[in-house]
N, C-alpha and C. Protein backbone atom coordinates (compact mmCIF):
# COMPACT_ATOMS: atom_id res chain seq x y z
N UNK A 1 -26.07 51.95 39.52
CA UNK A 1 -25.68 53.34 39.26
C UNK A 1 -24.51 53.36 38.27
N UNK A 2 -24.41 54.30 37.11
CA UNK A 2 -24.03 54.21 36.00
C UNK A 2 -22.70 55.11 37.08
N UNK A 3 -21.44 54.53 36.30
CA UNK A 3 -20.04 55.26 36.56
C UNK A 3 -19.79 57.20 36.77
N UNK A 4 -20.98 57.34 35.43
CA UNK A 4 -20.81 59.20 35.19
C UNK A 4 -21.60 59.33 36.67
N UNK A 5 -23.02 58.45 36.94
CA UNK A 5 -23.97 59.18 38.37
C UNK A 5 -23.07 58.75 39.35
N UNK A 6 -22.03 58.03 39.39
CA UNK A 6 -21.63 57.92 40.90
C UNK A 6 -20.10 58.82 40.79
N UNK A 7 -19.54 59.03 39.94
CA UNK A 7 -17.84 60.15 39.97
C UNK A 7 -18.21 60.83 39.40
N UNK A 8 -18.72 61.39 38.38
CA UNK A 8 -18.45 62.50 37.58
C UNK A 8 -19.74 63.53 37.78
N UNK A 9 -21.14 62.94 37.83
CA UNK A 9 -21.83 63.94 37.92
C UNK A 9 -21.95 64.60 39.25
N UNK A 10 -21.67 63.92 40.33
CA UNK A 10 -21.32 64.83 42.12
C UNK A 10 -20.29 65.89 41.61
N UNK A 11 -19.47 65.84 40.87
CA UNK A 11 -18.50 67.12 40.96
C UNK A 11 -19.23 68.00 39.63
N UNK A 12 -19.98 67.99 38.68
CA UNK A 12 -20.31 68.53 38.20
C UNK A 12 -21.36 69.13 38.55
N UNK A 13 -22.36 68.78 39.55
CA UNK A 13 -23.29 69.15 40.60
C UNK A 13 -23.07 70.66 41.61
N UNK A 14 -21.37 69.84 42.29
CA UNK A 14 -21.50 70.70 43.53
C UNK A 14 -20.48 71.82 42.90
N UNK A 15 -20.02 71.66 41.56
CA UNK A 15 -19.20 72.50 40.96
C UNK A 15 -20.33 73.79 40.34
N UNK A 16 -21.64 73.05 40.02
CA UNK A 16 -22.63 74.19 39.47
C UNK A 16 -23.29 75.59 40.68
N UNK A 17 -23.62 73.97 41.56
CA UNK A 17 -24.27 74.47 42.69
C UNK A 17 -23.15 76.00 43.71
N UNK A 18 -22.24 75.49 43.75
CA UNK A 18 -21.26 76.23 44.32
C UNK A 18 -20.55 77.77 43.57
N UNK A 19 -21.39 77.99 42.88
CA UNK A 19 -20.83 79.50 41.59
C UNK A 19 -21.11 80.15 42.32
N UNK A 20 -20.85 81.55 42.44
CA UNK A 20 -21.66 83.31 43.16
C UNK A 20 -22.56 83.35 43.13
N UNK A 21 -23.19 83.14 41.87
CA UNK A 21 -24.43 83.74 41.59
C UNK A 21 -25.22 83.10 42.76
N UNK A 22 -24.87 81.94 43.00
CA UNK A 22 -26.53 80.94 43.44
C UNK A 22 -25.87 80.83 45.01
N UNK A 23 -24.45 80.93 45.38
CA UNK A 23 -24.23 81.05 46.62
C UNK A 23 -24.75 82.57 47.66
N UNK A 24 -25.16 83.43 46.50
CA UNK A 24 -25.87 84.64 46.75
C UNK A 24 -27.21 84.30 46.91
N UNK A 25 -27.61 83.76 46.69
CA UNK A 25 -29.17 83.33 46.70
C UNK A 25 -29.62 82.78 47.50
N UNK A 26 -28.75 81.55 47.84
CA UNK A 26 -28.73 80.90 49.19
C UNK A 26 -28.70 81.99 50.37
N UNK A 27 -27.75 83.16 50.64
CA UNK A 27 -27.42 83.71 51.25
C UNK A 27 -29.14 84.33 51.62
N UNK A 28 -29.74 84.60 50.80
CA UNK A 28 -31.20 85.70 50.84
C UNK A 28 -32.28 85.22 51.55
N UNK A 29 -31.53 83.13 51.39
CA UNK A 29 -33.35 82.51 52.15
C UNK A 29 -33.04 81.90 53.31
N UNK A 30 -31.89 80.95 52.99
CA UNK A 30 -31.58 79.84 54.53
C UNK A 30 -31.29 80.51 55.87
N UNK A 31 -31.07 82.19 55.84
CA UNK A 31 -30.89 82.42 57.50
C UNK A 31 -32.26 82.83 58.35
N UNK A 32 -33.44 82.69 57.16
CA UNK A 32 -34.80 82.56 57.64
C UNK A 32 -35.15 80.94 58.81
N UNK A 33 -34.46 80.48 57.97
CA UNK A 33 -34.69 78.98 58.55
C UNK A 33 -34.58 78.79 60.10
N UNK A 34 -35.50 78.43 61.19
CA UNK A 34 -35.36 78.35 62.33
C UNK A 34 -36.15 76.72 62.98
N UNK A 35 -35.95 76.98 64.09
CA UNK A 35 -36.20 75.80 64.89
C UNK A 35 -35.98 74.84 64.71
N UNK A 36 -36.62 73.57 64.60
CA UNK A 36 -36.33 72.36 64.04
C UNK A 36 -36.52 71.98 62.37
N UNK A 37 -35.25 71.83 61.41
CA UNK A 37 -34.89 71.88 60.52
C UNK A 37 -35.35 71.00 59.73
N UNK A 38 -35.68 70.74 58.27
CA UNK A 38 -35.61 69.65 57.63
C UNK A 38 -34.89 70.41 56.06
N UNK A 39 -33.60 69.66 55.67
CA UNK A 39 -33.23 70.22 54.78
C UNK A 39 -33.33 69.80 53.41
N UNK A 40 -34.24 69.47 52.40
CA UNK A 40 -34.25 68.55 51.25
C UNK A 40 -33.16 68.80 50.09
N UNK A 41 -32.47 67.51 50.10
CA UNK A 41 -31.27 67.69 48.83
C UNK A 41 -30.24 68.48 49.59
N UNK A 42 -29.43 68.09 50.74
CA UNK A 42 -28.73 69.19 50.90
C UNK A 42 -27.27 68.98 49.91
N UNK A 43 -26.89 67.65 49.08
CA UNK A 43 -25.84 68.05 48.15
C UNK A 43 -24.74 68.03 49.14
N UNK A 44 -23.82 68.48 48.91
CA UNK A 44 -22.44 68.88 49.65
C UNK A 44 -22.33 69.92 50.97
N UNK A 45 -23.74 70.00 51.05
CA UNK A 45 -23.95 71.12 52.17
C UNK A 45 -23.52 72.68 51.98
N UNK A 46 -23.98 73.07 51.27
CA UNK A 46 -23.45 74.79 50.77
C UNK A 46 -24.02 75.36 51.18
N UNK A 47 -25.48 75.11 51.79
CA UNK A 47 -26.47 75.79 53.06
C UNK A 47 -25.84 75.93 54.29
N UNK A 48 -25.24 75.06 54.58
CA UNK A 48 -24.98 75.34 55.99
C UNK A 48 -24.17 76.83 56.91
N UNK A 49 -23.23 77.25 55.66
CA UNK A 49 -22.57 78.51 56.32
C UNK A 49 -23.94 79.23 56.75
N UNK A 50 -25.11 79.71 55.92
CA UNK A 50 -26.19 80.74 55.87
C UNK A 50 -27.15 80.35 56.90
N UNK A 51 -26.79 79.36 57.69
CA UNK A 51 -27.85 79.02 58.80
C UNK A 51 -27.44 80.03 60.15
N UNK A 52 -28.44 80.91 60.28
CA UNK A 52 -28.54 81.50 61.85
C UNK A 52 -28.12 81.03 62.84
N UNK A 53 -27.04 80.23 63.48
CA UNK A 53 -26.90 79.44 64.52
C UNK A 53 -28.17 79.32 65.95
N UNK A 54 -28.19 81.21 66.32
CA UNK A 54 -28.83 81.26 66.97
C UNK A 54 -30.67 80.82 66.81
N UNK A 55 -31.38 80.90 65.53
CA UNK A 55 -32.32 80.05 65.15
C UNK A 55 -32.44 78.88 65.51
N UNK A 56 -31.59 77.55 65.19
CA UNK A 56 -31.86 76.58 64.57
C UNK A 56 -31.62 75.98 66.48
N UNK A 57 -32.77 74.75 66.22
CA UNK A 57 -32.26 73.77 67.54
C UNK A 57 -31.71 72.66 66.70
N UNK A 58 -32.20 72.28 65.47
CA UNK A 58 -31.68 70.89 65.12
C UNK A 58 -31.95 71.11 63.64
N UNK A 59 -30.57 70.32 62.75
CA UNK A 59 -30.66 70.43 61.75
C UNK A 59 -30.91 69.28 61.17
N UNK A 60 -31.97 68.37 60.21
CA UNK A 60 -32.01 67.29 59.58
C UNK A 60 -31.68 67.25 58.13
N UNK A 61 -30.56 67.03 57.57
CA UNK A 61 -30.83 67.07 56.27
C UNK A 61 -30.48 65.78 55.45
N UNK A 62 -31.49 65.72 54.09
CA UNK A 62 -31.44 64.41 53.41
C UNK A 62 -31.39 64.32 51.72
N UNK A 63 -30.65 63.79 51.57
CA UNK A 63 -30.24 63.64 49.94
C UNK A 63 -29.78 62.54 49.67
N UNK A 64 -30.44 61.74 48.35
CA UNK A 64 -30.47 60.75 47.79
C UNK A 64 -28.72 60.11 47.57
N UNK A 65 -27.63 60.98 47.59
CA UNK A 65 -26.51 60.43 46.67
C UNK A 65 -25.38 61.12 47.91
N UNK A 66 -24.83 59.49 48.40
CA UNK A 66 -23.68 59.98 49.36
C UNK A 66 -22.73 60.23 48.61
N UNK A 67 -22.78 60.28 47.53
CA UNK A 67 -21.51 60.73 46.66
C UNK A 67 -21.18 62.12 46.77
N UNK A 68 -22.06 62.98 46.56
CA UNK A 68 -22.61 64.05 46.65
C UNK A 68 -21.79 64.82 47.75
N UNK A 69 -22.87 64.19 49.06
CA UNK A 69 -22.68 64.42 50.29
C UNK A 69 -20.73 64.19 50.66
N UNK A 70 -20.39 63.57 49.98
CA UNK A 70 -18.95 63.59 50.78
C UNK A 70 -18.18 64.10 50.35
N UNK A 71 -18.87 65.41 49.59
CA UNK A 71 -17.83 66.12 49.10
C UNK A 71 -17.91 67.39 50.38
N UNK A 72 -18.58 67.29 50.82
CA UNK A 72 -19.32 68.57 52.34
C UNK A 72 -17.37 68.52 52.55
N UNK A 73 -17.32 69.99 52.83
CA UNK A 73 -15.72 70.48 53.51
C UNK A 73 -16.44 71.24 54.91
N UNK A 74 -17.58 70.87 55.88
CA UNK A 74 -17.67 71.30 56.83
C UNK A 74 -17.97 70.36 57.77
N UNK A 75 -16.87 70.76 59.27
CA UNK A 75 -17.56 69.95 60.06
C UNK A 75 -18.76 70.06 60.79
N UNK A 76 -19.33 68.83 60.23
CA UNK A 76 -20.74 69.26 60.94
C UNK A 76 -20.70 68.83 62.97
N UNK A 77 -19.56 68.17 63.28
CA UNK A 77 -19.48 68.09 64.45
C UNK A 77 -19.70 69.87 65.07
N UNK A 78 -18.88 70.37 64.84
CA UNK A 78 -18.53 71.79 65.26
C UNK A 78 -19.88 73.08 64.81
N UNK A 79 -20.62 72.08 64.14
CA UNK A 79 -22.10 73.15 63.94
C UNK A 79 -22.42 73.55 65.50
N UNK A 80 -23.00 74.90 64.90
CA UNK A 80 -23.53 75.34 66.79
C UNK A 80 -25.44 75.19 66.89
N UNK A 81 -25.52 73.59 66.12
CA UNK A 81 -26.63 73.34 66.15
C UNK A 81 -27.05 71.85 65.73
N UNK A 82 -27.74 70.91 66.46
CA UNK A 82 -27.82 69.20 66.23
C UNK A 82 -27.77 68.92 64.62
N UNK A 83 -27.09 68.34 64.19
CA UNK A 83 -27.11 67.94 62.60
C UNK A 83 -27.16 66.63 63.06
N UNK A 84 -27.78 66.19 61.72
CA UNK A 84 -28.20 64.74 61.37
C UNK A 84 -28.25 64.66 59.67
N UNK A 85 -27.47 63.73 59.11
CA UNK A 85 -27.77 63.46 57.59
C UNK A 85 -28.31 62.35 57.32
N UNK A 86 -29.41 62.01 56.59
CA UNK A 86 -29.41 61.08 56.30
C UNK A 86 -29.95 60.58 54.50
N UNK A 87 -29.22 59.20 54.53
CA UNK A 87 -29.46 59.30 52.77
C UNK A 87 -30.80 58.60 52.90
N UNK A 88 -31.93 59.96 51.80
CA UNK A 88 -33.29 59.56 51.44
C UNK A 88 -33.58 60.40 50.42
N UNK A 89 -34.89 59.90 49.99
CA UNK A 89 -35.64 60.69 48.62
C UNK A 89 -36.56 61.67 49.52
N UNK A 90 -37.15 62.80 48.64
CA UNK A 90 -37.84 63.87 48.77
C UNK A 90 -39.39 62.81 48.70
N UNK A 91 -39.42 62.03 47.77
CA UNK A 91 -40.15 61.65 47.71
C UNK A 91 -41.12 60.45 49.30
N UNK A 92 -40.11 59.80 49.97
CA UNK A 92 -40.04 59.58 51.07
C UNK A 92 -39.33 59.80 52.31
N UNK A 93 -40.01 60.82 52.98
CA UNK A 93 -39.11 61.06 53.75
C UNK A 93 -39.27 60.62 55.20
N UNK A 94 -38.36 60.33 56.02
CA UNK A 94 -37.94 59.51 57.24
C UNK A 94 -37.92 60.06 58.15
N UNK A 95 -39.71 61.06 58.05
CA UNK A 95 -39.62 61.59 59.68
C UNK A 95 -40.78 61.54 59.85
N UNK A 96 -41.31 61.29 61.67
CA UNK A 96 -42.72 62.17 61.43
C UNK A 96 -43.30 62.62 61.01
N UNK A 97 -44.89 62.59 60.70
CA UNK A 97 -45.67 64.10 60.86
C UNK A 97 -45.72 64.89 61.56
N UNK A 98 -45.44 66.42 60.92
CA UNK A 98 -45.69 67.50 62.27
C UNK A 98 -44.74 67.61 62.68
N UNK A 99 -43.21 67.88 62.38
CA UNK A 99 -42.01 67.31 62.76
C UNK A 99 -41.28 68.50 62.97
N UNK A 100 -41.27 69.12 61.77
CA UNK A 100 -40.27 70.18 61.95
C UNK A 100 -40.97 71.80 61.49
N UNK A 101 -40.02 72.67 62.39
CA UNK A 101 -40.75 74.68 61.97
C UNK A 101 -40.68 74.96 60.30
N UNK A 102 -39.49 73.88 59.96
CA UNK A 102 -39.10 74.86 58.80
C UNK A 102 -38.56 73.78 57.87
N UNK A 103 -38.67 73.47 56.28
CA UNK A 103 -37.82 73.12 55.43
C UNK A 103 -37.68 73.67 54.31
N UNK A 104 -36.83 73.12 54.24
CA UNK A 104 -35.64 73.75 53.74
C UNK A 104 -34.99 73.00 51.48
N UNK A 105 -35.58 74.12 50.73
CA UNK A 105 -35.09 73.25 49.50
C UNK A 105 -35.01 74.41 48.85
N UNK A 106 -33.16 74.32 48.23
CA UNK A 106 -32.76 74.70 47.54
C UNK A 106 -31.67 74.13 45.95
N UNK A 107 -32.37 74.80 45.08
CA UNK A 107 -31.88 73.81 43.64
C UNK A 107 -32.26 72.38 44.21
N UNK A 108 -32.95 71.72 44.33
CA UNK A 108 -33.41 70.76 44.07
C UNK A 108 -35.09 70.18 43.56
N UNK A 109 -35.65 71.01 43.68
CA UNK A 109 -37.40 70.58 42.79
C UNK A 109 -36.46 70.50 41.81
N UNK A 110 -35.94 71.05 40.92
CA UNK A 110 -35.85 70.16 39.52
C UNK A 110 -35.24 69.15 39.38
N UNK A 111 -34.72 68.41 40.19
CA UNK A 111 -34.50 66.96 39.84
C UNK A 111 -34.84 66.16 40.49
N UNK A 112 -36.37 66.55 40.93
CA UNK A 112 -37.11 65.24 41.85
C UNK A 112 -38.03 64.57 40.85
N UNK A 113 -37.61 63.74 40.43
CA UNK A 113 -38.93 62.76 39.88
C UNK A 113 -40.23 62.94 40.26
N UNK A 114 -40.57 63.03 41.18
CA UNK A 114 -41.69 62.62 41.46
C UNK A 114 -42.30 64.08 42.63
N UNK A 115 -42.37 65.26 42.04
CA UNK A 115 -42.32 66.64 42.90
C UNK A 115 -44.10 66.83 43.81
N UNK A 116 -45.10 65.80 42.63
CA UNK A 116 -46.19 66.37 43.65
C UNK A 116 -45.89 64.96 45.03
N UNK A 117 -45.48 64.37 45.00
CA UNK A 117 -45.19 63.32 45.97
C UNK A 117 -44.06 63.98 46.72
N UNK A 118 -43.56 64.48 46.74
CA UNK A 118 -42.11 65.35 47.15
C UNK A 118 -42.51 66.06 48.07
N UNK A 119 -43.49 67.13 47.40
CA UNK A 119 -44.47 68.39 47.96
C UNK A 119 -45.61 67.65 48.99
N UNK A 120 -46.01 66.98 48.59
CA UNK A 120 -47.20 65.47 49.35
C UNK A 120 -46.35 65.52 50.99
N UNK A 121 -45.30 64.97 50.70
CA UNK A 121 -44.16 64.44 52.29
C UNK A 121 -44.08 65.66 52.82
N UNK A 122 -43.59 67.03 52.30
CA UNK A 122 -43.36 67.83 52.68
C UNK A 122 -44.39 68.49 53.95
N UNK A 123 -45.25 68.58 53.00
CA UNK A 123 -46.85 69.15 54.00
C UNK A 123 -47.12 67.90 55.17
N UNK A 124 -46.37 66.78 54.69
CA UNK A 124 -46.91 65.89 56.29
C UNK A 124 -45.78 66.07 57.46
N UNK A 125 -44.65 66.30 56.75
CA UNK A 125 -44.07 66.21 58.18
C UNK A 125 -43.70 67.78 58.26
N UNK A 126 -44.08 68.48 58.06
CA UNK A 126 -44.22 70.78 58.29
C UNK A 126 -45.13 70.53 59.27
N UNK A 127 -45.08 70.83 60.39
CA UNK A 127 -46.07 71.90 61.10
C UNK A 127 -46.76 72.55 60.48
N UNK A 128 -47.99 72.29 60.63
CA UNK A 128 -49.24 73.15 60.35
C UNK A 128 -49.00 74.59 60.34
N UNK A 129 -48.25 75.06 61.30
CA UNK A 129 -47.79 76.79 60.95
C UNK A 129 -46.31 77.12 60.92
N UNK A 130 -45.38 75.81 60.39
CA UNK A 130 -44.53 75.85 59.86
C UNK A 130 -44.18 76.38 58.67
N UNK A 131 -42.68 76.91 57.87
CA UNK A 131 -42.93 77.09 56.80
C UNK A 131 -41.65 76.51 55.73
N UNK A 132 -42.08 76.90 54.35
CA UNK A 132 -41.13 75.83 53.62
C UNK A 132 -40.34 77.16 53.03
N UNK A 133 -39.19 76.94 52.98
CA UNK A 133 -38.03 78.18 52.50
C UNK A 133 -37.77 77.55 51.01
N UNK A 134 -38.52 78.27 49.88
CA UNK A 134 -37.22 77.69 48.92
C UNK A 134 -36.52 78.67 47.89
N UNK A 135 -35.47 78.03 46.97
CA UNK A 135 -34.68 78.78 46.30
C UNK A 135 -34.60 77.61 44.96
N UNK A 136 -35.36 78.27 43.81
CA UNK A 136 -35.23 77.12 42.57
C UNK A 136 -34.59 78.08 41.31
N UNK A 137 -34.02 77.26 40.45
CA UNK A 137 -34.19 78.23 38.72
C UNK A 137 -35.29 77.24 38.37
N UNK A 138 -35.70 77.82 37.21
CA UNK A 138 -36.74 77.11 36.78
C UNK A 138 -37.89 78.11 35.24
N UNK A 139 -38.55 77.99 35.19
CA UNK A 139 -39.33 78.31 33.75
C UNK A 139 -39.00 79.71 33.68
N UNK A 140 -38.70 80.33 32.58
CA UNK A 140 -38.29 81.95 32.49
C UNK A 140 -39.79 82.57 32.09
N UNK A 141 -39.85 83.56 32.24
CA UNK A 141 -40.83 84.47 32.07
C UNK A 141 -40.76 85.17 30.33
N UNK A 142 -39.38 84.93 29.77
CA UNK A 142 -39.47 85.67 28.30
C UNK A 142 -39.63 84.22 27.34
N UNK A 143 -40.54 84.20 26.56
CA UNK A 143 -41.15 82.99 25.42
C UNK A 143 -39.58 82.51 24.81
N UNK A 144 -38.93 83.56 24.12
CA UNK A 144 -37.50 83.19 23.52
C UNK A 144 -37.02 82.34 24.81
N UNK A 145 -37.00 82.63 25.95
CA UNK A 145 -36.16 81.81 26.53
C UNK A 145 -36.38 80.37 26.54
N UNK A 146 -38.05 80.36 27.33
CA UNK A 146 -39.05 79.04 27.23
C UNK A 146 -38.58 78.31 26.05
N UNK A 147 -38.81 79.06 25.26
CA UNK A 147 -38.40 78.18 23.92
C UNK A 147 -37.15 77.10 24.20
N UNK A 148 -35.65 77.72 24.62
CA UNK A 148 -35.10 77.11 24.21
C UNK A 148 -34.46 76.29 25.71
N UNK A 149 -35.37 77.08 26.48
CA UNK A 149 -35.67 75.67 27.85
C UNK A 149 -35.82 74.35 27.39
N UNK A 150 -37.23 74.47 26.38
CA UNK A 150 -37.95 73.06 26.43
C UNK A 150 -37.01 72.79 25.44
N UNK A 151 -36.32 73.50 24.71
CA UNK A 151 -35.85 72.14 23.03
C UNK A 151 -34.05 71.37 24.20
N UNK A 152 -33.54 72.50 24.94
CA UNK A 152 -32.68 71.98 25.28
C UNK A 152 -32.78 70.54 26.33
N UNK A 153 -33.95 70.82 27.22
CA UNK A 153 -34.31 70.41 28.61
C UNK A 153 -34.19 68.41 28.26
N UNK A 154 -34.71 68.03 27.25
CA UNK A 154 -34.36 66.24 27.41
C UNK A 154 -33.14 65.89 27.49
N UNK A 155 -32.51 66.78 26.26
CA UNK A 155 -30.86 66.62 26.84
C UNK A 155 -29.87 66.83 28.18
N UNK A 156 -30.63 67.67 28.69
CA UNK A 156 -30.20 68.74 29.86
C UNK A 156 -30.57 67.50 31.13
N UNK A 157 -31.93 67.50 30.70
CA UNK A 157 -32.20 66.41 31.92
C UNK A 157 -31.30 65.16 32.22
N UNK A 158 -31.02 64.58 30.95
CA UNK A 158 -29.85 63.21 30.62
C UNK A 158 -28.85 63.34 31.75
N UNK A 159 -28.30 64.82 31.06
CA UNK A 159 -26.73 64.39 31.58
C UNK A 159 -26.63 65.41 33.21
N UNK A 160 -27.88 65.45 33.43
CA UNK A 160 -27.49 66.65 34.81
C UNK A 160 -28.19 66.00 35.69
N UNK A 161 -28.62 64.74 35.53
CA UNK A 161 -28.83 64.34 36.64
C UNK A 161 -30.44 64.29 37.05
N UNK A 162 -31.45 64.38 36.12
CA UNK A 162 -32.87 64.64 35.77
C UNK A 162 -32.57 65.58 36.69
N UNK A 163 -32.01 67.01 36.08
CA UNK A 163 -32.41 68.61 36.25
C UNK A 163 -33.26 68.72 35.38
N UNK A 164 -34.25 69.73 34.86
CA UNK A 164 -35.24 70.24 34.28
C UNK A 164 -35.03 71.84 34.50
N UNK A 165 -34.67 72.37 33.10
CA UNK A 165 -34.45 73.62 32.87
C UNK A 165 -36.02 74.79 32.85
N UNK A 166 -37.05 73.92 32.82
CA UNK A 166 -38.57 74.45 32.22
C UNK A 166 -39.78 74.25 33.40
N UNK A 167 -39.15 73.90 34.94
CA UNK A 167 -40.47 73.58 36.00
C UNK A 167 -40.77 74.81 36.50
N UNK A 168 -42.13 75.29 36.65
CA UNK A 168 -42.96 76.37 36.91
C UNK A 168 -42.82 75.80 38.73
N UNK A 169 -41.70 76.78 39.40
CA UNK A 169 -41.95 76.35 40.68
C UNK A 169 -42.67 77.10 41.23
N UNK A 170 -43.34 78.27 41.39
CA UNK A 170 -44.48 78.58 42.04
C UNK A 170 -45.89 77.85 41.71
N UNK A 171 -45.99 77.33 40.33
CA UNK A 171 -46.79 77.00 40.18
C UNK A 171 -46.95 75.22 40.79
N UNK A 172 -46.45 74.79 40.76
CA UNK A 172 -46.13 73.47 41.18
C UNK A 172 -46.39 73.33 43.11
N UNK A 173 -45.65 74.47 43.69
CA UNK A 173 -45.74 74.46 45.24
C UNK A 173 -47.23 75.14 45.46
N UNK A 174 -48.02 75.73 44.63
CA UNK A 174 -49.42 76.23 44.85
C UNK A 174 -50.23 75.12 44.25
N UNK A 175 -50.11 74.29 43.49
CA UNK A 175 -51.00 73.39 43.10
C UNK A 175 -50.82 72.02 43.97
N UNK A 176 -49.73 72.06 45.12
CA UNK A 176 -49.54 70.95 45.79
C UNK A 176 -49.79 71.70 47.61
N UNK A 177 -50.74 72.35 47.71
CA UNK A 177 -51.23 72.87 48.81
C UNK A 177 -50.62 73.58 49.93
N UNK A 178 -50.00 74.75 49.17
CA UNK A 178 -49.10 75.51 49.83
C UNK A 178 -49.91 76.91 49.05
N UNK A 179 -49.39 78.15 50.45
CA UNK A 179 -49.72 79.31 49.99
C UNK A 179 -48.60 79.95 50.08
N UNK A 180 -48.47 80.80 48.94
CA UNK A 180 -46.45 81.74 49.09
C UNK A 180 -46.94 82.78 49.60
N UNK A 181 -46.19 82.83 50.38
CA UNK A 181 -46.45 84.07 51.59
C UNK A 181 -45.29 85.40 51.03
N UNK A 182 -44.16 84.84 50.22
CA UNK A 182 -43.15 85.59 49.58
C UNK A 182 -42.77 85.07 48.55
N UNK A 183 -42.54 85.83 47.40
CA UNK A 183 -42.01 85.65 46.05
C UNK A 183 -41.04 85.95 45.52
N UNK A 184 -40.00 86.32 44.88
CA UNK A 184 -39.12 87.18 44.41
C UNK A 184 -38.35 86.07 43.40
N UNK A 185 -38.24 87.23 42.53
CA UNK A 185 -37.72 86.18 40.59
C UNK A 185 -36.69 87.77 40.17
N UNK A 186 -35.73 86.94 39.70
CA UNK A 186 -34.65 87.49 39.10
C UNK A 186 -33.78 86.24 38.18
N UNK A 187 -33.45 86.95 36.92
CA UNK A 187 -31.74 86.36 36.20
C UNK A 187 -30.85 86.28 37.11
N UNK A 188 -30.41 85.55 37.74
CA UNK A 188 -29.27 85.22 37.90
C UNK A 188 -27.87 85.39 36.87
N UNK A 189 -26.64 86.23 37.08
CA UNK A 189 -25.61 85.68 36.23
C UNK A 189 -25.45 84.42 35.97
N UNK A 190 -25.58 84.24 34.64
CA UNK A 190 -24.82 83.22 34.42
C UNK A 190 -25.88 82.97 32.57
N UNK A 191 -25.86 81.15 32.19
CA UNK A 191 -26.43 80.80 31.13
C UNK A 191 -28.03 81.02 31.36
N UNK A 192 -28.72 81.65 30.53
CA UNK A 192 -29.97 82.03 30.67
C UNK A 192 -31.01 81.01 30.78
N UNK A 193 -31.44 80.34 29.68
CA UNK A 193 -32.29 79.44 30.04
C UNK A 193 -31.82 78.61 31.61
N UNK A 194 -31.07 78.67 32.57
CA UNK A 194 -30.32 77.71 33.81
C UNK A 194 -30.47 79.13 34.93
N UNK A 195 -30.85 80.11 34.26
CA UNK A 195 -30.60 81.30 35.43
C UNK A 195 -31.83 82.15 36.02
N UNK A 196 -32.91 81.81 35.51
CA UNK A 196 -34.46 82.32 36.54
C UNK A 196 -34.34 81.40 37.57
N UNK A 197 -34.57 82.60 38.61
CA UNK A 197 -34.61 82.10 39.74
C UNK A 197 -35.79 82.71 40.51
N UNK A 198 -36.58 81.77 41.50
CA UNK A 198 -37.73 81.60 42.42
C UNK A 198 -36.95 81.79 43.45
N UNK A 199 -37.58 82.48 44.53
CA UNK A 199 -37.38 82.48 45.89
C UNK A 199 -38.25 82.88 46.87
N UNK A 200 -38.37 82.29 47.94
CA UNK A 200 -39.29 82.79 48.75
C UNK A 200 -39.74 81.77 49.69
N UNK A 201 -41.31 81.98 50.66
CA UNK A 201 -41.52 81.20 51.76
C UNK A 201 -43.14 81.00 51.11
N UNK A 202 -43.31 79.68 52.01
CA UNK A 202 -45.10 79.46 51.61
C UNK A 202 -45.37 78.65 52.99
N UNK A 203 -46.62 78.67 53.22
CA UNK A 203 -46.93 77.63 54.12
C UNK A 203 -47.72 77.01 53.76
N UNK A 204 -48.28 75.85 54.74
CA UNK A 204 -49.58 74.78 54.15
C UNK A 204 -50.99 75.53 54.12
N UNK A 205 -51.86 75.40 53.29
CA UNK A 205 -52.69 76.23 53.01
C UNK A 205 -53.88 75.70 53.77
């Protein structure tokens, strides 16, 4: 791990992740989240205030970079609900099939390598009438923008950590065997091509 991925890009991460705009967003999906949890990418934990206490029996959440993770300013002892972290990829994940009501991914499809394998794990360990909560930015709807998604996005990807300014996330969670049961797209404040935002619920189809 290169010096910038292990000090510099965690604070430039949980410094992005952590703005209004997107701590508002969070606010709209994670208090859906109930029963037994699975949280993908939870980052520094900025989900956790927006969790329902009374929902949740157990919270699992997993992200690739304890660097990340130790920047969390909450105790998760004092959650009024079982937490568990553990460091893993989206791409493999370290639970059962059939495991949990609900998971949980926010800002993170764009920097999974490997998203139909991501989406693959996901559907094995969801309950069959479980559902997946997510919250992405991702491909804009105006061409000017697209445009300057894709010319910026190799660079963008470099230094952010393979983020991707240009992934079609509805289209990606419907072509990996999920049905969206809810949708909702808005600009976000902030830099445009970095500010369409996806939100909503799907289940396994």
């Amino acid at each position: 791990m290169s010096l910038y991925n292990k000090y510099v890009l965690p604070k430039v991460i949980d410094w992005a992740c952590s703005q209004k705009p997107s701590m508002k967003q969070r606010a709209k999906i994670i208090p859906q989240a109930q029963g037994n949890v699975l949280e993908i990418g939870i980052g520094s934990g900025l989900n956790l205030p927006f969790y329902a206490k009374d929902a949740l029996k157990h919270l699992t959440a997993i992200d690739p970079s304890i660097e990340t993770w130790h920047k969390n300013k909450i105790d998760t002892q004092s959650l009024p609900f079982g937490f568990e972290f553990i460091k893993a990829f989206a791409e493999d994940i370290p639970a059962d099939s059939n495991s949990f009501d609900t998971v949980v991914i926010t800002y993170a499809l764009c920097t999974i390598p490997d998203t139909q394998k991501a989406l693959s794990e996901i559907r094995r360990v969801l309950k069959t009438n479980g559902k997946l909560l997510f919250c992405e930015h991702g491909k804009a709807p105006d061409a000017a923008v697209q445009k300057w998604q894709n010319r910026i996005n190799p660079l963008w990807k470099h230094i952010g950590g393979g983020c991707h300014l240009n992934k079609d996330i509805p289209l990606l969670i419907k072509d990996n065997g999920f049905k969206i049961n809810q949708l909702d797209t808005m600009y976000i404040p902030g830099w445009k091509p970095a500010s369409f935002n996806y939100w909503g619920s799907a289940q396994i189809r």
